[in-house]
Protein backbone atom coordinates (compact mmCIF):
# COMPACT_ATOMS: atom_id res chain seq x y z
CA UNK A 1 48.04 -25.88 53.22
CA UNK A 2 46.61 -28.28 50.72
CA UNK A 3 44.26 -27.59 48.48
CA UNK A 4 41.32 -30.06 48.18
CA UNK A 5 38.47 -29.73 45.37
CA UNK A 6 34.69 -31.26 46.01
CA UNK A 7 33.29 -31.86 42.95
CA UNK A 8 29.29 -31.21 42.64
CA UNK A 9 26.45 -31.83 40.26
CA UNK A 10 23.51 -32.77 41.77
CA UNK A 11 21.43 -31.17 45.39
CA UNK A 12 22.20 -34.95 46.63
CA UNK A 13 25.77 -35.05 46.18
CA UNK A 14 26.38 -31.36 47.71
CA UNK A 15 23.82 -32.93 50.71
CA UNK A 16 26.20 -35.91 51.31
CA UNK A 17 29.07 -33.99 50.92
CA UNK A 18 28.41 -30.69 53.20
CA UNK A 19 29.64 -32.01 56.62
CA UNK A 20 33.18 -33.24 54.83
CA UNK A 21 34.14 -29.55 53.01
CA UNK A 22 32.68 -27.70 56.76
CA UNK A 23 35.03 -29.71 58.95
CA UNK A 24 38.17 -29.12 56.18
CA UNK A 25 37.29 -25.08 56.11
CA UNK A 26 37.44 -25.02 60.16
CA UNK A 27 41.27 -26.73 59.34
CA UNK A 28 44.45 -24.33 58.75
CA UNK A 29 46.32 -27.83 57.25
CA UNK A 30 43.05 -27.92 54.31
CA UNK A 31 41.68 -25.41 51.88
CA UNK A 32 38.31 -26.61 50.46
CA UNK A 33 37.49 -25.49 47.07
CA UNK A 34 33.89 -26.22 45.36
CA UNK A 35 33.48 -26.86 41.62
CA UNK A 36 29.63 -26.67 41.01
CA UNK A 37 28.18 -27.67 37.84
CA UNK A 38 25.21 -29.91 36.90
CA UNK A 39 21.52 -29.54 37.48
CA UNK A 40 22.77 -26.66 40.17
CA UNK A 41 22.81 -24.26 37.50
CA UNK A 42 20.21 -25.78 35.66
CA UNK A 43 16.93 -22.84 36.58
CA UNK A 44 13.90 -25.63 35.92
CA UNK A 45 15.16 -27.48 38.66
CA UNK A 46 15.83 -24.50 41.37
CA UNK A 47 19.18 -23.54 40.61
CA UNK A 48 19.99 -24.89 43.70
CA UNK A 49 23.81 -23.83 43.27
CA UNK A 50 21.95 -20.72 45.02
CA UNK A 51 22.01 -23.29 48.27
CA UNK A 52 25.60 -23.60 48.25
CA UNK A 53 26.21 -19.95 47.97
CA UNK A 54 23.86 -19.42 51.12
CA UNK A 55 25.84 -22.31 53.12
CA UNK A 56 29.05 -19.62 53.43
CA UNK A 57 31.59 -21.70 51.92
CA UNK A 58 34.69 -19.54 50.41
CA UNK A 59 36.53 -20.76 46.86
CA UNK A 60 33.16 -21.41 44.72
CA UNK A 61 33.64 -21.94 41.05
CA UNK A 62 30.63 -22.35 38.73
CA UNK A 63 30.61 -23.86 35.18
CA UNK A 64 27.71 -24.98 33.08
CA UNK A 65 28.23 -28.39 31.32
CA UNK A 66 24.93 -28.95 29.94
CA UNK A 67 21.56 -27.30 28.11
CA UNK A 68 18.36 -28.71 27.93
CA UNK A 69 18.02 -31.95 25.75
CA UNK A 70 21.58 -32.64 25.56
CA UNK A 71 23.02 -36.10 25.99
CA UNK A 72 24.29 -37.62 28.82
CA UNK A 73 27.95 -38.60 26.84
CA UNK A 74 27.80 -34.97 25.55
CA UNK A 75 27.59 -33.32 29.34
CA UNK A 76 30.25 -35.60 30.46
CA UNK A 77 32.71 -34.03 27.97
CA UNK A 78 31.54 -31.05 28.45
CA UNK A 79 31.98 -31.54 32.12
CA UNK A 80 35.43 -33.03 31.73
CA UNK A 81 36.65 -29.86 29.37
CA UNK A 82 35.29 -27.30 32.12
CA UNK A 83 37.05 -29.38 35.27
CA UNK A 84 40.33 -29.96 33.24
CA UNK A 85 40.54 -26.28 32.76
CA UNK A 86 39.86 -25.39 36.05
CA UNK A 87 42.07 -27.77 37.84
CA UNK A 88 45.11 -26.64 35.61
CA UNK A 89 44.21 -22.64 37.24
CA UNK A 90 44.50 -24.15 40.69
CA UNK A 91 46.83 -26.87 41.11
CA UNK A 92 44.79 -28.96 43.71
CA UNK A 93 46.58 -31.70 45.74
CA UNK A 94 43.21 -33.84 46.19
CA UNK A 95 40.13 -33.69 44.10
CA UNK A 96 36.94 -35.55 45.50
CA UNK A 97 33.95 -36.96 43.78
CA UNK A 98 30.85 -38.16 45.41
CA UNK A 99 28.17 -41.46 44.31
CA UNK A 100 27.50 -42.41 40.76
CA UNK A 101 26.17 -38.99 38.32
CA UNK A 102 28.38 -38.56 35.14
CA UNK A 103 30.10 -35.34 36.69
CA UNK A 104 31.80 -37.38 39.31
CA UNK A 105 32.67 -39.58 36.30
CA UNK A 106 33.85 -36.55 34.51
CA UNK A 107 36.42 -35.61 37.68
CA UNK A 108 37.89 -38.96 37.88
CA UNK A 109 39.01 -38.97 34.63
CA UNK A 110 40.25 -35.62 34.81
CA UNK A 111 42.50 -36.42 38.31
CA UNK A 112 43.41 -39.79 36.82
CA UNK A 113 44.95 -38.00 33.82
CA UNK A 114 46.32 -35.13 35.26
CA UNK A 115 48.31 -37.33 37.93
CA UNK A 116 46.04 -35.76 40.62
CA UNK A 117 45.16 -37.91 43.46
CA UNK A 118 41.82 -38.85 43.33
CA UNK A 119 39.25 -40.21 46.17
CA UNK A 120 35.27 -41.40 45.51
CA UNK A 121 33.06 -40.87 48.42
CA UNK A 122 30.71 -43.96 48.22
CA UNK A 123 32.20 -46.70 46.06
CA UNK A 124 31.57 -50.12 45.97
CA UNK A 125 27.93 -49.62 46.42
CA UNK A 126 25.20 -51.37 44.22
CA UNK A 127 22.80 -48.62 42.19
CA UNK A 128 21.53 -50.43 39.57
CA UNK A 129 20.72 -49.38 35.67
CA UNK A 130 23.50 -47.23 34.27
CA UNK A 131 24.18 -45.55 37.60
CA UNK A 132 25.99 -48.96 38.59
CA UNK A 133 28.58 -48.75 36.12
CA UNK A 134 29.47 -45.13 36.16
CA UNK A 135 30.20 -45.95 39.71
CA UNK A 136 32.00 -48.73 39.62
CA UNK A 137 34.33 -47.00 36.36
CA UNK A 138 34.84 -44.14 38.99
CA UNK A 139 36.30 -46.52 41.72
CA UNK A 140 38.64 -47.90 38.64
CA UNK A 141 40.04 -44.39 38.10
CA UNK A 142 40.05 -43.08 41.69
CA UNK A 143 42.87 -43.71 43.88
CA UNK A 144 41.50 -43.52 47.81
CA UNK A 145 38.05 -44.58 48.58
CA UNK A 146 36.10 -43.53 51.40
CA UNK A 147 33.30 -46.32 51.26
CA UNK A 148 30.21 -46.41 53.78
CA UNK A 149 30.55 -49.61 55.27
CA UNK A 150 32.21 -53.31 55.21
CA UNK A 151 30.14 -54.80 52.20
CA UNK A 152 31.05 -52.02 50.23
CA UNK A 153 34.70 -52.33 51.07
CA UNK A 154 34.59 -55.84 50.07
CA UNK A 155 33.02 -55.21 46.55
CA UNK A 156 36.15 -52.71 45.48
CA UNK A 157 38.50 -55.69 46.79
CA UNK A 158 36.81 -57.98 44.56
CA UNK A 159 37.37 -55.27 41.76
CA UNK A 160 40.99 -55.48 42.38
CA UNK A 161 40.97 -52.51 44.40
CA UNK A 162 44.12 -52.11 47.63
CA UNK A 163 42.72 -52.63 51.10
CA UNK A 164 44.71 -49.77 52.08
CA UNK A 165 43.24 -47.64 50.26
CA UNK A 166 39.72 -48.13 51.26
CA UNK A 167 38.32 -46.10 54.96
CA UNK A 168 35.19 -46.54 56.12
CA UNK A 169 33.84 -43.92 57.19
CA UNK A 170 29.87 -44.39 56.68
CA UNK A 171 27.83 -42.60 54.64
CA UNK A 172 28.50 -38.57 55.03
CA UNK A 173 24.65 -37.06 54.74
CA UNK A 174 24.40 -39.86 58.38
CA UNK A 175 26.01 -36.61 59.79
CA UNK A 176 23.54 -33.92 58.23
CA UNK A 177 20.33 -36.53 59.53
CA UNK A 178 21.67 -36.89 63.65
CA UNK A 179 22.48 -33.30 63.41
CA UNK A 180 20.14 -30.94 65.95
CA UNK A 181 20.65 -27.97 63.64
CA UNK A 182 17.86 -29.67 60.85
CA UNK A 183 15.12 -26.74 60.42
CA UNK A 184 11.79 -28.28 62.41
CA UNK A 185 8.62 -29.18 60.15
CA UNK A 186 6.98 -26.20 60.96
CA UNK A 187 9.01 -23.58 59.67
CA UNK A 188 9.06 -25.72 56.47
CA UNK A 189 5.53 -25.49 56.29
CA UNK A 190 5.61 -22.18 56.07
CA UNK A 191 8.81 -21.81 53.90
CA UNK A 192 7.49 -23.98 51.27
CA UNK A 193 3.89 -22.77 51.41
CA UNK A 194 1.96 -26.36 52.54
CA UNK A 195 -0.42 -27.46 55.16
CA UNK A 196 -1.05 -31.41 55.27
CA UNK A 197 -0.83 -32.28 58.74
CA UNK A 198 -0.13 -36.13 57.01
CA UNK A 199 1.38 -36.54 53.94
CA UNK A 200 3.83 -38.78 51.99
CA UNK A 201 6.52 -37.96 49.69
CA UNK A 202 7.32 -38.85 45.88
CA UNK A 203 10.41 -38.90 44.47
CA UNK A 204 10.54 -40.80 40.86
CA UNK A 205 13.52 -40.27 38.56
CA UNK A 206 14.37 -41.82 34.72
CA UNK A 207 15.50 -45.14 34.08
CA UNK A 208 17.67 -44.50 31.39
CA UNK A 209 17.67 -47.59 29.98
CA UNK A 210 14.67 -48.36 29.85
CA UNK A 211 12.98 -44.84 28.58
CA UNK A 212 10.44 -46.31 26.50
CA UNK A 213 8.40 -47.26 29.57
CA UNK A 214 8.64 -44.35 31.19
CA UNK A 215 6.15 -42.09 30.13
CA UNK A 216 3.65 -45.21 31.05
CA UNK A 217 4.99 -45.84 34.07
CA UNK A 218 4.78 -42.21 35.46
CA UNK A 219 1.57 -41.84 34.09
CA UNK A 220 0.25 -45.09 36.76
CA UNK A 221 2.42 -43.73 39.36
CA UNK A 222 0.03 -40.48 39.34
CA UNK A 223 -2.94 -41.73 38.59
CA UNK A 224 -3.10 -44.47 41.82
CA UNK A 225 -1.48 -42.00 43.96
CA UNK A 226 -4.71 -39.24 43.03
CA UNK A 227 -7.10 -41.97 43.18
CA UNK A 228 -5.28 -43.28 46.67
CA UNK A 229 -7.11 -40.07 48.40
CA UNK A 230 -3.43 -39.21 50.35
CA UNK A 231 -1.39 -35.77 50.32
CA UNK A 232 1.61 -35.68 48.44
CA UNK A 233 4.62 -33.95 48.62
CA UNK A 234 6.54 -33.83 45.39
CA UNK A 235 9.89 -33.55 44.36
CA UNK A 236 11.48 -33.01 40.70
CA UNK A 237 13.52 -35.90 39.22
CA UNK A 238 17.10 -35.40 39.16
CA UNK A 239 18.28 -34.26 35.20
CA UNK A 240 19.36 -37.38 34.01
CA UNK A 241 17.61 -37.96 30.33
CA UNK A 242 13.76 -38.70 30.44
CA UNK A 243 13.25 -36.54 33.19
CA UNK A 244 11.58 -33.99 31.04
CA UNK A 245 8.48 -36.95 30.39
CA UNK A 246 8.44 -37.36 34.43
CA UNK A 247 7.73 -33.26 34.66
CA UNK A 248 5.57 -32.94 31.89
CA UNK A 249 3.18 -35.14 33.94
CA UNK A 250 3.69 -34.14 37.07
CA UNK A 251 3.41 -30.37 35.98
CA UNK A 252 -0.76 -31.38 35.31
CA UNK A 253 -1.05 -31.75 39.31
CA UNK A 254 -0.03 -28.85 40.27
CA UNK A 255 -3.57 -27.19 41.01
CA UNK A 256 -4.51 -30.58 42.63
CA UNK A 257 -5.26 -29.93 46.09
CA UNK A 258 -3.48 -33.24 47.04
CA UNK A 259 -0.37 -32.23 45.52
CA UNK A 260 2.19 -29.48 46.09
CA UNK A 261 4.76 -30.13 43.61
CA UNK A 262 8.69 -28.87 44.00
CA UNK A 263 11.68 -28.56 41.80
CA UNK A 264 13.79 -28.70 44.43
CA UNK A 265 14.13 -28.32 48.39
CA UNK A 266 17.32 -27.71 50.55
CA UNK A 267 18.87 -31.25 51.71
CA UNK A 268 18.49 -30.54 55.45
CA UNK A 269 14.34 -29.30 54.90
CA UNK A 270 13.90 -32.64 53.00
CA UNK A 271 15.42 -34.90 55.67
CA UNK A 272 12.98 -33.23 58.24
CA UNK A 273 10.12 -33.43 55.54
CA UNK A 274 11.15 -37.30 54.83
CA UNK A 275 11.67 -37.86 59.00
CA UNK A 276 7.97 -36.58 59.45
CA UNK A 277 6.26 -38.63 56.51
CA UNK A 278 4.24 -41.62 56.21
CA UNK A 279 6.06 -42.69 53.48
CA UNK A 280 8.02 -42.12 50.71
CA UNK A 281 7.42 -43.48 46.79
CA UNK A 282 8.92 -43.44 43.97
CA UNK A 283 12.56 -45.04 43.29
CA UNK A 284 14.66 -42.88 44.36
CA UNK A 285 18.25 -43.88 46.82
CA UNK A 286 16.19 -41.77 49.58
CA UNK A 287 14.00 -44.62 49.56
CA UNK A 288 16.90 -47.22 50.24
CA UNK A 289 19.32 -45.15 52.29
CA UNK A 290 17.63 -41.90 54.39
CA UNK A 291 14.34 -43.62 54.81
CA UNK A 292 15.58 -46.48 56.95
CA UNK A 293 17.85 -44.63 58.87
CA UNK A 294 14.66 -42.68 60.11
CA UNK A 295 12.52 -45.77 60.28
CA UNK A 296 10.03 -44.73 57.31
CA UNK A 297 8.30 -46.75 54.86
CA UNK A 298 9.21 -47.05 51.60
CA UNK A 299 7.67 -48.22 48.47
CA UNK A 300 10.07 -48.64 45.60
CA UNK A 301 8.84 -48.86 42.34
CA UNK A 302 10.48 -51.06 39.47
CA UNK A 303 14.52 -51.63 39.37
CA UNK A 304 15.91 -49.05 39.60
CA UNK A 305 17.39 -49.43 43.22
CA UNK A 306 17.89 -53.13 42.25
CA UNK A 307 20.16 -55.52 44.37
CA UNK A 308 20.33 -52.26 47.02
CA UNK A 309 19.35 -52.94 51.02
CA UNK A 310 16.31 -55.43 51.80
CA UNK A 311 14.85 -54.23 54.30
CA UNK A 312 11.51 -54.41 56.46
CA UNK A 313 10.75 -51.23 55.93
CA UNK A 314 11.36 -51.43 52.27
CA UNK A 315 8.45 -53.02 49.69
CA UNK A 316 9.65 -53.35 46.22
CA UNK A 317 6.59 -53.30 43.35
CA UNK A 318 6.15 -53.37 39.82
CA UNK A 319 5.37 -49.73 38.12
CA UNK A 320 1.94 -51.19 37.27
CA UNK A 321 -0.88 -49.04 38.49
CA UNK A 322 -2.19 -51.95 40.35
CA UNK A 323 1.28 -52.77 41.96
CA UNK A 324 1.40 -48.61 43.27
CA UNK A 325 -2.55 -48.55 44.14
CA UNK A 326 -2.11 -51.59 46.38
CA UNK A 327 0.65 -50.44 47.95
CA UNK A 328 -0.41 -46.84 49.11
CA UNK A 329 -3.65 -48.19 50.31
CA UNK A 330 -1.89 -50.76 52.15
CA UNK A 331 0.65 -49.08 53.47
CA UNK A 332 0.84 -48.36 57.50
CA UNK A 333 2.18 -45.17 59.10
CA UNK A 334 4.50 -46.92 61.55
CA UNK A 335 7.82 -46.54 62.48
CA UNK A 336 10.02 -49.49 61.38
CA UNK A 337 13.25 -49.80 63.63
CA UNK A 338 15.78 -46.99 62.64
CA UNK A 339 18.49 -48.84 60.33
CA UNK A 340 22.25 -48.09 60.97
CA UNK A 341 23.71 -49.86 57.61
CA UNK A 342 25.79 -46.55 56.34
CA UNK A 343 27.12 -45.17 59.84
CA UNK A 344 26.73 -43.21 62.98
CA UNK A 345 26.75 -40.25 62.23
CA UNK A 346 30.73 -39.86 62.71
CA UNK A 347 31.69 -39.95 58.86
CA UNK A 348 33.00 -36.09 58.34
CA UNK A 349 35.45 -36.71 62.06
CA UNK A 350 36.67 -40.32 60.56
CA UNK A 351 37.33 -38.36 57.01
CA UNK A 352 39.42 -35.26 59.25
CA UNK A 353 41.51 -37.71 60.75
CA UNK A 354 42.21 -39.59 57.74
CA UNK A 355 43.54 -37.12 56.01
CA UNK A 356 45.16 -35.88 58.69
CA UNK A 357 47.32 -38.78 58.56
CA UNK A 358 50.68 -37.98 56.66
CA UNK A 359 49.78 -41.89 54.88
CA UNK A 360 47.46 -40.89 52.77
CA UNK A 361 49.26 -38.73 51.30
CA UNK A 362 52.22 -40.85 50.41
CA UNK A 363 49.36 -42.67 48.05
CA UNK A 364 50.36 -44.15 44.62
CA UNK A 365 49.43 -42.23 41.84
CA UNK A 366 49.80 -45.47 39.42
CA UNK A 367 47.51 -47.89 40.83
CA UNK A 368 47.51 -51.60 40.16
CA UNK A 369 45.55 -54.87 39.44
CA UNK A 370 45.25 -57.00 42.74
CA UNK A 371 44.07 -60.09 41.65
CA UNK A 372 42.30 -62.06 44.40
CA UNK A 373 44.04 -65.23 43.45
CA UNK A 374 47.25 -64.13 45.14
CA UNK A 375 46.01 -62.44 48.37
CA UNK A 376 46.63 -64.58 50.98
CA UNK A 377 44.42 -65.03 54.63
């Protein structure tokens, strides 16, 4: 039985990564193991490592890498210390990292040191800011890449990543989204204590490099969406640094009758809560990715989800108040046509069988250079 370690930080990550570690556990050839650390143990945002527990999966391990205020290079070798430790206990034979937060960062370096082999769930995509190149370093160190579609295969080839080492398998939370086992809107009504028969969603996080224009920036996000009239559903950044200016203003709507206001929500009650909106703002990947696949509108404010899928559905503004005003009040509930850019829904099946194959396996632990120049058609 081999042992294979997921590697989580953020609710997003464990969301995208859920349907991979349940079809492993239901397999006597895999033994999924979960290293939680991140804003899952962090209590301001919902210590939402409390989710995972409640999902049933066995082998949990929880370490905290971070406390309030510290820096992002400071939780990432914090994060790396904790992991290196606990991979050394357990001896894994795979470890797997998810996206583009520093933790994932933190467990690529770790298997790349330690001669573990080492796959990325979603490489090669574009994320813009600082998110972009934390990605892209984690492809560099990771040695199997399970990417969501073609274009995203074809960026890690121009990096010099093998061919053979890249599956396509879609994007994982695709699975979660087509599932018929997503909680209906009306129990989450009554779960999370709301009543708008219409509302939208926000979901803004930190642009971390460019923090001296956030507090401004959040500030006209609020202010056009009280003034637009509409009911808002509201979801904490994630924990990256700045986030602490985005709650501070946020935390003055909270006995706004417009407003109910969340740290967190479980991954499969937001997908039904996004499915059922008129929109979602902010610029968050939810925006870009989940959104589209459900045909809702998005509005996505400033660059932070820069160079990621045009689409229809998608109008990209300036964090101006104006920009955010306009765009509320002009916004139509509609139902663009339902996007299938990141897969069918098959991702955690295509996974299973890939590493079902004895191949995989037999994957080089040094990796090499392959220079575009000498690949021939």
């Amino acid at each position: 039985m081999k042992k294979i370690v997921f590697l989580t930080g953020t609710r997003a990550d464990f969301g995208k990564i859920k349907s991979l570690i349940s079809i492993i556990e239901k397999s006597k050839d895999f033994q999924p193991l979960i290293f939680i650390t991140g804003m899952h143990l962090l209590s301001n945002y919902g210590s939402t490592y409390l989710e995972i527990e409640k999902s049933g999966f066995s082998n949990l391990y929880k370490y905290k890498n971070q406390k309030p205020g510290d820096d992002m290079d400071i939780i990432l070798s914090n994060t790396v210390t904790g992991f290196s430790s606990y991979i050394k206990t357990i001896t894994p034979d795979l470890i797997i990292v998810h996206g583009d937060r520093l933790e994932a960062l933190a467990g690529s370096i770790v298997g790349s040191f330690n001669n573990i082999l080492t796959a990325h769930i979603e490489g090669g995509e574009v994320s813009g800011t600082i998110d972009e190149l934390i990605r892209h370093s984690i492809s560099k160190l990771s040695h199997i890449h399970f990417v969501s579609n073609i274009d995203a295969k074809t960026r890690l080839i121009q990096m010099g990543e093998s061919s053979d080492s890249i599956h396509v398998i879609g994007s994982p939370d695709i699975d979660l989204m087509n599932s018929d086992n997503l909680p209906n809107l009306e129990t989450i009504r009554k779960h999370y204590n709301f009543s708008f028969d219409d509302y939208a969603i926000i979901l803004f996080h930190p642009v971390t490099t460019d923090l001296k224009n956030l507090r401004v920036e959040t500030k006209n996000l609020i202010t056009a969406a009280k003034d637009s009239g509409k009911n808002f559903v509201v979801i904490y950044p994630n924990n990256d640094k700045g986030s602490e200016i985005i709650i501070k203003e946020l935390d003055l709507l909270k006995n706004h009758k417009n407003f109910k206001i969340y740290p967190s929500m479980r991954f499969e009650s937001f997908l039904t809560l996004l499915k059922f909106s008129d929109f979602i703002l902010g610029n968050s990947s939810a925006g870009i990715r989940e959104a589209p696949h459900y045909g809702v509108p998005t509005i996505n404010i400033g660059n932070r989800q820069q160079g990621r899928a045009s689409l229809i559905s998608i109008k990209n503004i300036a964090p101006t108040y104006k920009s955010i005003y306009r765009a509320i009040k002009n916004i139509k509930k509609e139902s663009f046509f339902k996007t299938q850019l990141f897969g069918e829904g098959d991702s955690s099946q295509r996974f299973f069988d890939i590493l079902k194959n004895k191949k995989i396996w037999e994957t080089k632990i040094q990796k090499r250079f392959n220079d575009l120049s000498t690949i021939k058609n």
